[in-house]
N, C-alpha and C. Protein backbone atom coordinates (compact mmCIF):
# COMPACT_ATOMS: atom_id res chain seq x y z
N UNK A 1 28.77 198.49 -42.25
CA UNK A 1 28.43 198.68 -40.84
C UNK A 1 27.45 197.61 -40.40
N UNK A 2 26.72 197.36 -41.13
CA UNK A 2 25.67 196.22 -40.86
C UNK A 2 26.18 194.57 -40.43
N UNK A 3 27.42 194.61 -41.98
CA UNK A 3 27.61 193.75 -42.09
C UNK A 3 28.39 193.13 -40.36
N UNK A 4 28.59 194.22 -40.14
CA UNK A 4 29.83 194.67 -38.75
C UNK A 4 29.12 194.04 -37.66
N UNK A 5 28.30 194.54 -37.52
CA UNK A 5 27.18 194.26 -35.92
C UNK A 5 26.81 193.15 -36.54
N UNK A 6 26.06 192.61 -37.92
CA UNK A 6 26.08 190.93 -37.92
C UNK A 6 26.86 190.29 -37.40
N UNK A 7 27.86 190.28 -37.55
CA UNK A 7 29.55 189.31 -37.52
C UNK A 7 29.34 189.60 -35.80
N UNK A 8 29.47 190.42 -35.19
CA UNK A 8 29.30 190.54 -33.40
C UNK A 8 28.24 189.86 -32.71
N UNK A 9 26.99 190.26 -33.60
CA UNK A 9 26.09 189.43 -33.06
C UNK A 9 25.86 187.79 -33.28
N UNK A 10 26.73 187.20 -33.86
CA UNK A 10 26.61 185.77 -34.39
C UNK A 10 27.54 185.58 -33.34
N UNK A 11 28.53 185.90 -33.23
CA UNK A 11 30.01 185.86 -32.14
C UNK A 11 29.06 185.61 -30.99
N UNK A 12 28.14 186.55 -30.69
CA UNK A 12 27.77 186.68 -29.22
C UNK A 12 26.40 185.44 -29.35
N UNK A 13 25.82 185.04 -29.98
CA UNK A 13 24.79 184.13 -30.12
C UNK A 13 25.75 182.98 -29.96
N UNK A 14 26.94 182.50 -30.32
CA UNK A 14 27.64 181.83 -30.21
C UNK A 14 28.05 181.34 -28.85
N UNK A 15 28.51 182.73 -27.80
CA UNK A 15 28.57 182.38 -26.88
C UNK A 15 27.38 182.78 -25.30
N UNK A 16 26.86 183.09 -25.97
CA UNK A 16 25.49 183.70 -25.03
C UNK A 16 25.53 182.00 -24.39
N UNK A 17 25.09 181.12 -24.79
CA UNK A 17 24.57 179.91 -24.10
C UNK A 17 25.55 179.71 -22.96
N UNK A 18 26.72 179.85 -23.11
CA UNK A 18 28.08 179.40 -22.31
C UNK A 18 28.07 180.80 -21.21
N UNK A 19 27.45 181.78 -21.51
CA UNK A 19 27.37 183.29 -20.88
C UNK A 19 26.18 182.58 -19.67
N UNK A 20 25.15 182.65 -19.96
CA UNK A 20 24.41 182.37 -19.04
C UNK A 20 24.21 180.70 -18.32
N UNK A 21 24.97 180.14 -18.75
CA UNK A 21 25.60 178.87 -18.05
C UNK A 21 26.32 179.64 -16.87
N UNK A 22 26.67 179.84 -16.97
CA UNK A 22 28.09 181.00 -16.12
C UNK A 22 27.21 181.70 -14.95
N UNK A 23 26.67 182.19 -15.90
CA UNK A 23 25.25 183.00 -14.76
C UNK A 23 24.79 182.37 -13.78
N UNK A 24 24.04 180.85 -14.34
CA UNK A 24 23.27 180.22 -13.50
C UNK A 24 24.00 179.26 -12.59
N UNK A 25 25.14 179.37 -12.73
CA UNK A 25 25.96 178.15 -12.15
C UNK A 25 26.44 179.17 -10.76
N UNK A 26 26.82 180.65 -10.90
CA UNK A 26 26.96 181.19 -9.96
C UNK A 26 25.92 181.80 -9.07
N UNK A 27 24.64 181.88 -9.74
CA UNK A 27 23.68 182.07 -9.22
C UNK A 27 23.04 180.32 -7.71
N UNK A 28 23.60 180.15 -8.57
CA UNK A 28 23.30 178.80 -7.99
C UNK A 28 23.94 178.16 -6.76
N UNK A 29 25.29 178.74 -6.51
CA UNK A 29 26.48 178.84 -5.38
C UNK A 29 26.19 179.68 -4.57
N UNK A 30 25.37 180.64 -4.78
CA UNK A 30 25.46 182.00 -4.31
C UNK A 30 24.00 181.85 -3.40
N UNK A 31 23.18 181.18 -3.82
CA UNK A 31 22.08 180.39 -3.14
C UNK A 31 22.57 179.63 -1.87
N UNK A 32 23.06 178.28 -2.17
CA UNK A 32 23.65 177.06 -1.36
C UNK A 32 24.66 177.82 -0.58
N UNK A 33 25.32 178.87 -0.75
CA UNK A 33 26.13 179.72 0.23
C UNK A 33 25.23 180.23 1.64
N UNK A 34 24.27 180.87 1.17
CA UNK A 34 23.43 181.77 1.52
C UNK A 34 22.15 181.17 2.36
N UNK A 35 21.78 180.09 1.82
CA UNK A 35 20.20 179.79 2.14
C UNK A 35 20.83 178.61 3.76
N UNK A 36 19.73 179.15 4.62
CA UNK A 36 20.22 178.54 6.12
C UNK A 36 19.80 177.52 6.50
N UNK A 37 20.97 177.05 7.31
CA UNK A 37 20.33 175.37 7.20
C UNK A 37 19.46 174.85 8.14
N UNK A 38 18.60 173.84 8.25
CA UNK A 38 17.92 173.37 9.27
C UNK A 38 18.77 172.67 10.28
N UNK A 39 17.97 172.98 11.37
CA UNK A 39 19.36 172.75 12.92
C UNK A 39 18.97 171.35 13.00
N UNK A 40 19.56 170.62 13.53
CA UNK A 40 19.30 169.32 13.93
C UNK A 40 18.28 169.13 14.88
N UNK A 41 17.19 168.23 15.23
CA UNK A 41 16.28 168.22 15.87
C UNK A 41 17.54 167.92 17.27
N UNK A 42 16.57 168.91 18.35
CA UNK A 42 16.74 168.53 20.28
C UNK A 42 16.41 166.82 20.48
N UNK A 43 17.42 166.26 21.14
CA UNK A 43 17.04 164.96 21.37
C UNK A 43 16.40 165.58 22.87
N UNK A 44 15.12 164.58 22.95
CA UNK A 44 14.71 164.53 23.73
C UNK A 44 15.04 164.37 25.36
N UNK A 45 15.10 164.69 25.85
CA UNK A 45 15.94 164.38 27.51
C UNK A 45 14.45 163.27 28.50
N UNK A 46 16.02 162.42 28.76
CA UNK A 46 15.10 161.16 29.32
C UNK A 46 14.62 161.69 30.35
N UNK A 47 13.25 160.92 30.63
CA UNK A 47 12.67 161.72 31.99
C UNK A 47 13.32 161.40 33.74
N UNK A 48 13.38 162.00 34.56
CA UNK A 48 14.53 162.09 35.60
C UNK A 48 13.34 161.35 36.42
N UNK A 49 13.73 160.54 37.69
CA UNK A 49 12.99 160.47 38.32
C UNK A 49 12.64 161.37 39.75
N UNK A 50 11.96 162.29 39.25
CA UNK A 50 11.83 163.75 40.44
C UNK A 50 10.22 163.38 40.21
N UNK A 51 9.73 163.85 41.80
CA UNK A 51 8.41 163.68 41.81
C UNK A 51 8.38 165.09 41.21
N UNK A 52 6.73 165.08 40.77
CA UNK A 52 5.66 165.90 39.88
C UNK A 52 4.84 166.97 41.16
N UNK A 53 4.52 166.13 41.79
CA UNK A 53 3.86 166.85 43.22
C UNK A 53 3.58 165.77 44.31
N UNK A 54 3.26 166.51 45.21
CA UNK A 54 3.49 165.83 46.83
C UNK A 54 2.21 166.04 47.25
N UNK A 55 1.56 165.04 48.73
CA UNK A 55 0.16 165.10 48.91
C UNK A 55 0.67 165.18 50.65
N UNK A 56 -0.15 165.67 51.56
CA UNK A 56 0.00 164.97 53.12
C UNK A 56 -0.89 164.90 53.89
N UNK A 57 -0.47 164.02 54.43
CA UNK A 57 -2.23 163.89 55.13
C UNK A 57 -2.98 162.76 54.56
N UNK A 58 -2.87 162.58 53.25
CA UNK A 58 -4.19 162.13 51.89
C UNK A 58 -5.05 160.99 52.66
N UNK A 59 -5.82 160.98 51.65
CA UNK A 59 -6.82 159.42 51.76
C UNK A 59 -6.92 159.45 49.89
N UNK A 60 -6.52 158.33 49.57
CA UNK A 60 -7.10 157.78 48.64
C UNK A 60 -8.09 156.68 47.98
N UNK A 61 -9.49 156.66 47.14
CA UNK A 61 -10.37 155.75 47.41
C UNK A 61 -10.18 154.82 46.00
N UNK A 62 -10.36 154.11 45.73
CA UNK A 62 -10.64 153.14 44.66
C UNK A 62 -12.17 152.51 44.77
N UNK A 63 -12.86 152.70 43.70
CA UNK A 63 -14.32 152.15 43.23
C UNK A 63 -14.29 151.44 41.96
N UNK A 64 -15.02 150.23 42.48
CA UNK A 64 -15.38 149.45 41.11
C UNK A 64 -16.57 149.97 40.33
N UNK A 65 -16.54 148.69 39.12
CA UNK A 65 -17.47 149.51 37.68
C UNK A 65 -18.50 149.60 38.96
N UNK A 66 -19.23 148.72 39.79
CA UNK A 66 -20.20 149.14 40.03
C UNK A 66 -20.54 150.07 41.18
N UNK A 67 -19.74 150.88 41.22
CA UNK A 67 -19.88 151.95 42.28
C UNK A 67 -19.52 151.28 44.13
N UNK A 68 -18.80 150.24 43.95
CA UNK A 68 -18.70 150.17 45.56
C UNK A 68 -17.33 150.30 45.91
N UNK A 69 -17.22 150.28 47.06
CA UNK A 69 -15.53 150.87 47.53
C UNK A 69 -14.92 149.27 47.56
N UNK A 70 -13.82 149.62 46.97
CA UNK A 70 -12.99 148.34 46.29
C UNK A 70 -11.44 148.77 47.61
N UNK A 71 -10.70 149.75 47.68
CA UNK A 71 -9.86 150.25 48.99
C UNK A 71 -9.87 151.06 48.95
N UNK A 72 -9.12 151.58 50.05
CA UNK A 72 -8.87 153.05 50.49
C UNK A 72 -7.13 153.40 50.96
N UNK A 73 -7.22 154.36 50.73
CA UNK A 73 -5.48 153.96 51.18
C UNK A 73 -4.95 155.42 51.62
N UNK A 74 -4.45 155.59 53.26
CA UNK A 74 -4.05 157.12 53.54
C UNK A 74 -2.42 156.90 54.13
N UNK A 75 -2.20 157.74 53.90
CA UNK A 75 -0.50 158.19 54.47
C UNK A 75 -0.11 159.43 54.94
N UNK A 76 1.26 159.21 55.26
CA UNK A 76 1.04 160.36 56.01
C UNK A 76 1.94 162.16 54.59
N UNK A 77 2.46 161.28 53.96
CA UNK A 77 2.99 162.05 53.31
C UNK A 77 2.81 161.17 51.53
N UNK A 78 3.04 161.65 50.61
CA UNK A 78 2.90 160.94 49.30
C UNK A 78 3.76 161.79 48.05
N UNK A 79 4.42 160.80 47.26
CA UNK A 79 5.68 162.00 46.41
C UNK A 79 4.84 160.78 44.84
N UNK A 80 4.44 161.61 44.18
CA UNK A 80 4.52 161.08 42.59
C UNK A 80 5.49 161.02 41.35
N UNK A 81 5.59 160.03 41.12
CA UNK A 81 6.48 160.07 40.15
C UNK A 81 5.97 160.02 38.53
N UNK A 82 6.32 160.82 37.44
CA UNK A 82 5.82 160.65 36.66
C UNK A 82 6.69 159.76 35.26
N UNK A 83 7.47 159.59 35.91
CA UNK A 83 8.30 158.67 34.51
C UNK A 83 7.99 156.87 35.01
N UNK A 84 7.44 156.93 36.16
CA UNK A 84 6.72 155.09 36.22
C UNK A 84 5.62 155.36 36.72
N UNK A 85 4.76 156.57 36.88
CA UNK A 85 3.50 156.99 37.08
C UNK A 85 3.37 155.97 38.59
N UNK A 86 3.84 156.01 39.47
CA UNK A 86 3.75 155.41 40.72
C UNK A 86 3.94 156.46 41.73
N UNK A 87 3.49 156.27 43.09
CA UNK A 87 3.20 156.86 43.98
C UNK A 87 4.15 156.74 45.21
N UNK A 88 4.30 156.80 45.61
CA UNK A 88 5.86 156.75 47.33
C UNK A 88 4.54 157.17 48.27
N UNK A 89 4.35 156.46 49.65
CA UNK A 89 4.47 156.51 50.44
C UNK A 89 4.61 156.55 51.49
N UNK A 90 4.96 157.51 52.82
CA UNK A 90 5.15 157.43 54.35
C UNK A 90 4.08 156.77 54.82
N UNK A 91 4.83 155.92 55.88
CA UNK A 91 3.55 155.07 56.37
C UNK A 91 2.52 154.69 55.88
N UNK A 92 2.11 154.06 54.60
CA UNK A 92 1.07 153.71 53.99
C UNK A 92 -0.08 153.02 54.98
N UNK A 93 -1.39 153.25 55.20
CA UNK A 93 -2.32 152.13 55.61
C UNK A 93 -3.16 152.19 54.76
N UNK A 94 -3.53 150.39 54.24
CA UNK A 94 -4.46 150.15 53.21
C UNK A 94 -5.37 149.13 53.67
N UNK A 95 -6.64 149.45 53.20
CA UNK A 95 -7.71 148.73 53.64
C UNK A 95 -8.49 148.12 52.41
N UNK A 96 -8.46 146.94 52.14
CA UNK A 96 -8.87 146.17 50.80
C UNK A 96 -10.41 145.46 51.13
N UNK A 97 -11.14 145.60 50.12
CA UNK A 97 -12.47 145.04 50.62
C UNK A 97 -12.85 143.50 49.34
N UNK A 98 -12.54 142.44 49.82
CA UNK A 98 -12.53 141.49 48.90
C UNK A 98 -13.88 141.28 48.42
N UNK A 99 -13.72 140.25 47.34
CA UNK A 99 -15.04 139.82 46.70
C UNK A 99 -15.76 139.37 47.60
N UNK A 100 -15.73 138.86 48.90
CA UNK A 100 -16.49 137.69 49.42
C UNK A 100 -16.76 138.75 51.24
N UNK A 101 -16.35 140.08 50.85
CA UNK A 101 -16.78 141.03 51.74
C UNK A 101 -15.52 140.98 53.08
N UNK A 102 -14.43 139.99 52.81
CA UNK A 102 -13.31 140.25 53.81
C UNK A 102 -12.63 140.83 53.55
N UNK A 103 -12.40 142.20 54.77
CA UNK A 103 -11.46 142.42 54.86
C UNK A 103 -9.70 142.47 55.00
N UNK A 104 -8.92 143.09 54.41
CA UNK A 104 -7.88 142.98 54.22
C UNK A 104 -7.00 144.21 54.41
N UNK A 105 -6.34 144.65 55.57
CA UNK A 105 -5.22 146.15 56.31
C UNK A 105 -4.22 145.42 55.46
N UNK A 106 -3.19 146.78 55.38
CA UNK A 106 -1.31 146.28 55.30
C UNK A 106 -1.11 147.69 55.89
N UNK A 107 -0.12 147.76 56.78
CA UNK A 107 0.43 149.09 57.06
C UNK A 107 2.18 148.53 57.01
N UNK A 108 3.30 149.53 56.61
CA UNK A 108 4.76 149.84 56.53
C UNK A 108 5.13 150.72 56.51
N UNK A 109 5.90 150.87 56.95
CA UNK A 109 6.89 152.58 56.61
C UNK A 109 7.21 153.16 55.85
N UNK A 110 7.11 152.49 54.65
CA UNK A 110 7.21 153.06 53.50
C UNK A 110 6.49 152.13 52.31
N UNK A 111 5.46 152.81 50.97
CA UNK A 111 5.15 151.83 49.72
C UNK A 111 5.27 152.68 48.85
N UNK A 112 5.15 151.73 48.12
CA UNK A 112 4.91 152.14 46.08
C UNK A 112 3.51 151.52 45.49
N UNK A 113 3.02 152.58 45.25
CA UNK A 113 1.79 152.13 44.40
C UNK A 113 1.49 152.27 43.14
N UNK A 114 1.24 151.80 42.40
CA UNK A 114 1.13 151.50 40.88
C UNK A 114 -0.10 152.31 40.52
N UNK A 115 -0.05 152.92 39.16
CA UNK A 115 -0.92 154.28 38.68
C UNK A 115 -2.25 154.15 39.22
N UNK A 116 -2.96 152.23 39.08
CA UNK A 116 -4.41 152.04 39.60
C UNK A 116 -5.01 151.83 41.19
N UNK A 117 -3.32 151.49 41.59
CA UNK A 117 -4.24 151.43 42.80
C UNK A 117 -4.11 149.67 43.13
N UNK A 118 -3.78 148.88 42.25
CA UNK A 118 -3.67 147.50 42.15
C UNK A 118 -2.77 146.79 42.49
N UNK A 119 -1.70 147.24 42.80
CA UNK A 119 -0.86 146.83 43.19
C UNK A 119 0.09 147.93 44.31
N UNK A 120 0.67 146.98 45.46
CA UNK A 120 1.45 147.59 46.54
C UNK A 120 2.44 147.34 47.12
N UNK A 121 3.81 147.76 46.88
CA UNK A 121 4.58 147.00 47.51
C UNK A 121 5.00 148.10 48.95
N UNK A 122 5.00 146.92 49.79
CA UNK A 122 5.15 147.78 51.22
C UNK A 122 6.56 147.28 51.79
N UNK A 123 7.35 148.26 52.08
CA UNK A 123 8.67 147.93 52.90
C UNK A 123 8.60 148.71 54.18
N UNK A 124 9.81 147.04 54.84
CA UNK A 124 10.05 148.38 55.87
C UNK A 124 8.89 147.82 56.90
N UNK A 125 8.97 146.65 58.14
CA UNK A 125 8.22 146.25 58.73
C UNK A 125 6.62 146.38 58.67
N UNK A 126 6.59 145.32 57.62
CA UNK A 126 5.61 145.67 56.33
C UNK A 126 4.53 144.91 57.34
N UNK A 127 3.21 144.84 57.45
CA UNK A 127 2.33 143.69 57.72
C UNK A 127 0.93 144.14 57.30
N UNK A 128 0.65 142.76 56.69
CA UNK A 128 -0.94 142.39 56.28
C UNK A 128 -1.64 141.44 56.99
N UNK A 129 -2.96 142.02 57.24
CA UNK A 129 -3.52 141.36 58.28
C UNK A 129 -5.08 140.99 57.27
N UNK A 130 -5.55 139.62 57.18
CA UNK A 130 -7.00 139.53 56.69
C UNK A 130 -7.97 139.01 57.74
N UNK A 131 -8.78 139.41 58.16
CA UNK A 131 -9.70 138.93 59.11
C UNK A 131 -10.34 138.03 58.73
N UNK A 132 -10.58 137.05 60.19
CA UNK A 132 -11.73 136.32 59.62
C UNK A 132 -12.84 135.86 59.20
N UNK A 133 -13.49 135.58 58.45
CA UNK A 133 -14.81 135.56 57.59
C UNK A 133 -15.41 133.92 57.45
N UNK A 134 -16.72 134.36 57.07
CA UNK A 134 -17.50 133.03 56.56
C UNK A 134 -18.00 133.27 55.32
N UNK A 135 -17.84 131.97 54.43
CA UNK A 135 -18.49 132.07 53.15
C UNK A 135 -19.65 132.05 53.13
N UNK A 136 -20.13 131.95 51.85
CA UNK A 136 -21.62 131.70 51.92
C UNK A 136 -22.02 130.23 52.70
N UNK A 137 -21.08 129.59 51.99
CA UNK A 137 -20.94 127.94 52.46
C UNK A 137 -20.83 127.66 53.47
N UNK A 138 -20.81 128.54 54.39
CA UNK A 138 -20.84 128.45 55.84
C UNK A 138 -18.98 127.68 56.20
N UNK A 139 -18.56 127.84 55.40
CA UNK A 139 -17.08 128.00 55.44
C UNK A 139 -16.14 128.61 56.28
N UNK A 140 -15.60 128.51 57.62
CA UNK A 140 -14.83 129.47 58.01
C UNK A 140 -13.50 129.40 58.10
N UNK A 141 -12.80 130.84 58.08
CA UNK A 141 -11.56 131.04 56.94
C UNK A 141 -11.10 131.83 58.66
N UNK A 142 -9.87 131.54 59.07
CA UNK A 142 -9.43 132.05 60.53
C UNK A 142 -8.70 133.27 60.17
N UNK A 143 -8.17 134.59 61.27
CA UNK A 143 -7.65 135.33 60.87
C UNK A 143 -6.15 135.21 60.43
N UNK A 144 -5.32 135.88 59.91
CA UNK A 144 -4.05 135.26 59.61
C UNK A 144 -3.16 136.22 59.04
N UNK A 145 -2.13 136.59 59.57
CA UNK A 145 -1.24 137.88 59.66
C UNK A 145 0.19 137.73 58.54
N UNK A 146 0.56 138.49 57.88
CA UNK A 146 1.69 138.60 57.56
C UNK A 146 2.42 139.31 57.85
N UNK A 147 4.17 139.26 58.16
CA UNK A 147 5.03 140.12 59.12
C UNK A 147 6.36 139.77 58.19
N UNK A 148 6.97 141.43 57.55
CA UNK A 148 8.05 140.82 56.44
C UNK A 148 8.60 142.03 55.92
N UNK A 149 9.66 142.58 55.87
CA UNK A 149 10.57 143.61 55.18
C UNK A 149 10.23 143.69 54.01
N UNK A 150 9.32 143.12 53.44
CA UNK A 150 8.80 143.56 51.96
C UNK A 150 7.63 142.72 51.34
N UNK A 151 6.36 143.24 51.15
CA UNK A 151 5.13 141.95 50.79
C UNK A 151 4.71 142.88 49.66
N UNK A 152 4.40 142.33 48.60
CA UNK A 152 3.80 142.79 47.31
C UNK A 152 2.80 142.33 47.60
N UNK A 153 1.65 143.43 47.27
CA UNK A 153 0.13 142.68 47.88
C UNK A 153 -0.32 143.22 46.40
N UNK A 154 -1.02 142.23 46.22
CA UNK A 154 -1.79 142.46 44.71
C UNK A 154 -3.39 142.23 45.11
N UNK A 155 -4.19 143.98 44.81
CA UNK A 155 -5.30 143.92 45.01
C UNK A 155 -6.33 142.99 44.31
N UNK A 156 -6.64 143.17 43.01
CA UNK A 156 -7.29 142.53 42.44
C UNK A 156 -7.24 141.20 42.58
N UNK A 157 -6.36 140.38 42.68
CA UNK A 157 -6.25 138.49 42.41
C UNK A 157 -6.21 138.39 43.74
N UNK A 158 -6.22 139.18 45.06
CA UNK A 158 -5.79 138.96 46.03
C UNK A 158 -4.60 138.01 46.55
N UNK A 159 -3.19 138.54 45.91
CA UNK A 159 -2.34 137.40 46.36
C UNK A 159 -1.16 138.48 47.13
N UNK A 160 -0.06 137.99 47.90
CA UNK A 160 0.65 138.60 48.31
C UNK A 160 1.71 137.73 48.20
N UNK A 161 3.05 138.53 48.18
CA UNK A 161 4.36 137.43 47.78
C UNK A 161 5.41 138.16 48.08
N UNK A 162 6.75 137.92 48.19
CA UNK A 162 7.69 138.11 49.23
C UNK A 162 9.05 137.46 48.98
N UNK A 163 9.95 137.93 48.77
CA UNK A 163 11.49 137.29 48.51
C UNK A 163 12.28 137.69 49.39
N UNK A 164 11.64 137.95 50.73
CA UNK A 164 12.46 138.26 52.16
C UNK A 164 11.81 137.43 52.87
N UNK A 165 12.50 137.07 54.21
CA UNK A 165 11.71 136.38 55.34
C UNK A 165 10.59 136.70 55.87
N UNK A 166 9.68 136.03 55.89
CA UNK A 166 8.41 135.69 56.38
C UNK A 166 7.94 135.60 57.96
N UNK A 167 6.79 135.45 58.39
CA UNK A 167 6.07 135.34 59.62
C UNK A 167 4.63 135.38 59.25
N UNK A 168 4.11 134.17 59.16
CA UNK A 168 2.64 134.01 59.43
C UNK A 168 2.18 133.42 60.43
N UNK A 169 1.12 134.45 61.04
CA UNK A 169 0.28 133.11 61.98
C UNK A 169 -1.21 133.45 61.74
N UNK A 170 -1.62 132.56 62.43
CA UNK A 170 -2.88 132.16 61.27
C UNK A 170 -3.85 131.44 62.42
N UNK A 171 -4.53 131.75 62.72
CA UNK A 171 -5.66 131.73 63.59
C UNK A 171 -5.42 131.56 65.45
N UNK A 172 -5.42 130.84 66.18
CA UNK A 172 -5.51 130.97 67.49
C UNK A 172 -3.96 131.06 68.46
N UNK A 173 -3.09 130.43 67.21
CA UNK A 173 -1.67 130.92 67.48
C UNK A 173 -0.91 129.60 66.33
N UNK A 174 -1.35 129.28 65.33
CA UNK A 174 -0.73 128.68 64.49
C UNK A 174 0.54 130.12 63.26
N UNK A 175 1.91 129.46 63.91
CA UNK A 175 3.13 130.15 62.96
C UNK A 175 4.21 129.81 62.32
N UNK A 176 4.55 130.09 61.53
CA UNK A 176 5.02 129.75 60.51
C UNK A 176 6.09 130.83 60.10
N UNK A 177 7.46 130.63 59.60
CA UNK A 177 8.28 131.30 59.15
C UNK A 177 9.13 130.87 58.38
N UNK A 178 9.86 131.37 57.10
CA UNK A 178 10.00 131.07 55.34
C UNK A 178 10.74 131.98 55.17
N UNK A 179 11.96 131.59 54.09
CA UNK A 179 12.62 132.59 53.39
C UNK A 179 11.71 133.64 52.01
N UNK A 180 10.62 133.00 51.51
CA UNK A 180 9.66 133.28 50.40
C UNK A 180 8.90 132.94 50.82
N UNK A 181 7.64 133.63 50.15
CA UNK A 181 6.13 133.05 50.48
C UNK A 181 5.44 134.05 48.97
N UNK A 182 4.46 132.98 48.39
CA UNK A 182 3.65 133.52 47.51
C UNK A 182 2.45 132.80 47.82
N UNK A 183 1.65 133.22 48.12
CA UNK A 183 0.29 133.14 48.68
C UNK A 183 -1.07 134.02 47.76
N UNK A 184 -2.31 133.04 47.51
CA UNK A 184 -3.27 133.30 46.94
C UNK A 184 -4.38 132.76 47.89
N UNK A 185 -4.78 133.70 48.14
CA UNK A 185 -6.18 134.08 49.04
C UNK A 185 -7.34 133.36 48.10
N UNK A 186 -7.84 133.62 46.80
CA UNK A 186 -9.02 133.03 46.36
C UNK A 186 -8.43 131.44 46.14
N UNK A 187 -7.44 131.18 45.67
CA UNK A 187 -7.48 129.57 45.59
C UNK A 187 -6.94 128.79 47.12
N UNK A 188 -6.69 129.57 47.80
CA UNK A 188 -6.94 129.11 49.37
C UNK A 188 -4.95 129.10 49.19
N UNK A 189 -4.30 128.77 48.54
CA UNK A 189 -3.14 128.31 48.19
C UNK A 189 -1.60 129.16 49.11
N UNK A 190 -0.89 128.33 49.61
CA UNK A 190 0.52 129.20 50.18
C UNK A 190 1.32 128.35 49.91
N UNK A 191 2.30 128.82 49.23
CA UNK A 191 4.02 128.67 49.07
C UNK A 191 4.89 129.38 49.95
N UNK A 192 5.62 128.53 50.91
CA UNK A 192 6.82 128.77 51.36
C UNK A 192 7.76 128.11 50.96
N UNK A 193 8.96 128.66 50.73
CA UNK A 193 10.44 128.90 50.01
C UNK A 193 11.47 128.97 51.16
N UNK A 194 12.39 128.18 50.95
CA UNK A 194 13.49 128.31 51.73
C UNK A 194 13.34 127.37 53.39
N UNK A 195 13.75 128.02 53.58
CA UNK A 195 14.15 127.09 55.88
C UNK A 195 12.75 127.38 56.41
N UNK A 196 11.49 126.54 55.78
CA UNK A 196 10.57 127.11 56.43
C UNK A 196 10.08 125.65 57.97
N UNK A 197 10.21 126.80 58.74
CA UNK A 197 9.31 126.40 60.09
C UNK A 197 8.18 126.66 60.79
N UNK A 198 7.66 125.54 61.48
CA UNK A 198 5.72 125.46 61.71
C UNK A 198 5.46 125.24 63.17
N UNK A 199 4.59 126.09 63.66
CA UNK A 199 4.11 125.70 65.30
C UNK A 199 2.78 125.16 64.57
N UNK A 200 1.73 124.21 65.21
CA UNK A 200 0.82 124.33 65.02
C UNK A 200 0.33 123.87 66.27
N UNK A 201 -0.95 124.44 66.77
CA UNK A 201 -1.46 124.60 67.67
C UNK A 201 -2.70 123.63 67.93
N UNK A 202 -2.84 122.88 68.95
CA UNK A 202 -3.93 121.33 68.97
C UNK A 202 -4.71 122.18 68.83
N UNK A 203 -6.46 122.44 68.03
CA UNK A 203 -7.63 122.35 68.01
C UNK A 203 -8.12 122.07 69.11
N UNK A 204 -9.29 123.28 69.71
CA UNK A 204 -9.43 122.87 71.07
C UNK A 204 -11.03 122.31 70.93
N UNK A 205 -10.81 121.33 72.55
CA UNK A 205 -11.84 120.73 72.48
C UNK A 205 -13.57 121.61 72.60
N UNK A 206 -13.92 121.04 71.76
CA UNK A 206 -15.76 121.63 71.48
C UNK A 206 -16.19 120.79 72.60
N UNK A 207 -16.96 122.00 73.67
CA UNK A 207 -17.55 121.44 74.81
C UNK A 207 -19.48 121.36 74.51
């Protein structure tokens, strides 16, 4: 009898290893069947361009580091956008206060303003007007208008520029009209582009 259950149990030591091979191999299917899978990440959805919120009425101010009013800018209505962080608005009027204390308006029917405040593009019987001033140098700089379906006015460098037709006039009735114009206020500098034509007006006599 002994000898009996020896002889079975060697049989089964024999195949025990191949027994629980068996085991773990189905144990193992029975897992990878079972265990749930991770979902694929949400692609992100591109951002739409829908304004965020709306203003009416507004005034908006801009201040430099050192606390003085750098512009101001009100409309009558204002839509934000947050996927180019820019601003829309109705009838924009902007009032720029330069380094050298001249003033600088643009009013249009419609602009876009950039997140700081630094830049403006105005459409839409657009015009910028800079008054005239004296330097320290006893320098004087005449008033001088811009009139144009679209003027990018750049606050900071003070320049304004334009890839539509033009209209400047520029002190007592000196005018001028251009397919382009890029113009810089601190280096005194104007570019006109295209069929440009000039009135200029005689200097009157000092009595």
């Amino acid at each position: 009898m002994v000898l009996r259950v020896r002889r079975v149990w060697d049989r089964l030591a024999v195949y025990l290893p191949l027994l629980l091979m068996g085991v773990m191999a189905m144990t193992t299917y029975w897992l990878v069947r079972n265990t749930p899978t991770m979902s694929e990440p949400e692609l992100e959805a591109a951002p739409r361009h829908v304004p965020d919120y709306f203003m009416r009425d507004f005034s908006v101010k801009v201040f430099g580091e050192d606390g003085k009013l750098k512009s101001e800018m009100v409309g009558i209505e204002g839509r934000h956008y947050p996927d180019t962080d820019t601003l829309e608005i109705d009838q924009p009027r902007i009032r720029i206060l330069g380094a050298e204390g001249r003033i600088t308006t643009a009013v249009a029917a419609r602009g876009l303003i950039n997140a700081d405040g630094s830049e403006a593009q105005l459409f839409d019987k657009a015009v910028v007007i800079r008054e005239a001033s004296t330097s320290a140098q006893g320098v004087v700089t005449p008033r001088s208008e811009l009139q144009s379906d679209f003027l990018h006015l750049f606050a900071n460098t003070e320049q304004v520029r334009s890839h539509l037709p033009v209209v400047l006039v520029r002190g007592a009735g000196d005018r001028f009209t251009a397919d382009g114009m890029d113009y810089d206020n601190l280096d005194r500098l104007m570019q006109l582009t295209g069929r440009v034509r000039g009135t200029l007006q005689p200097p009157k006599d000092k009595k």
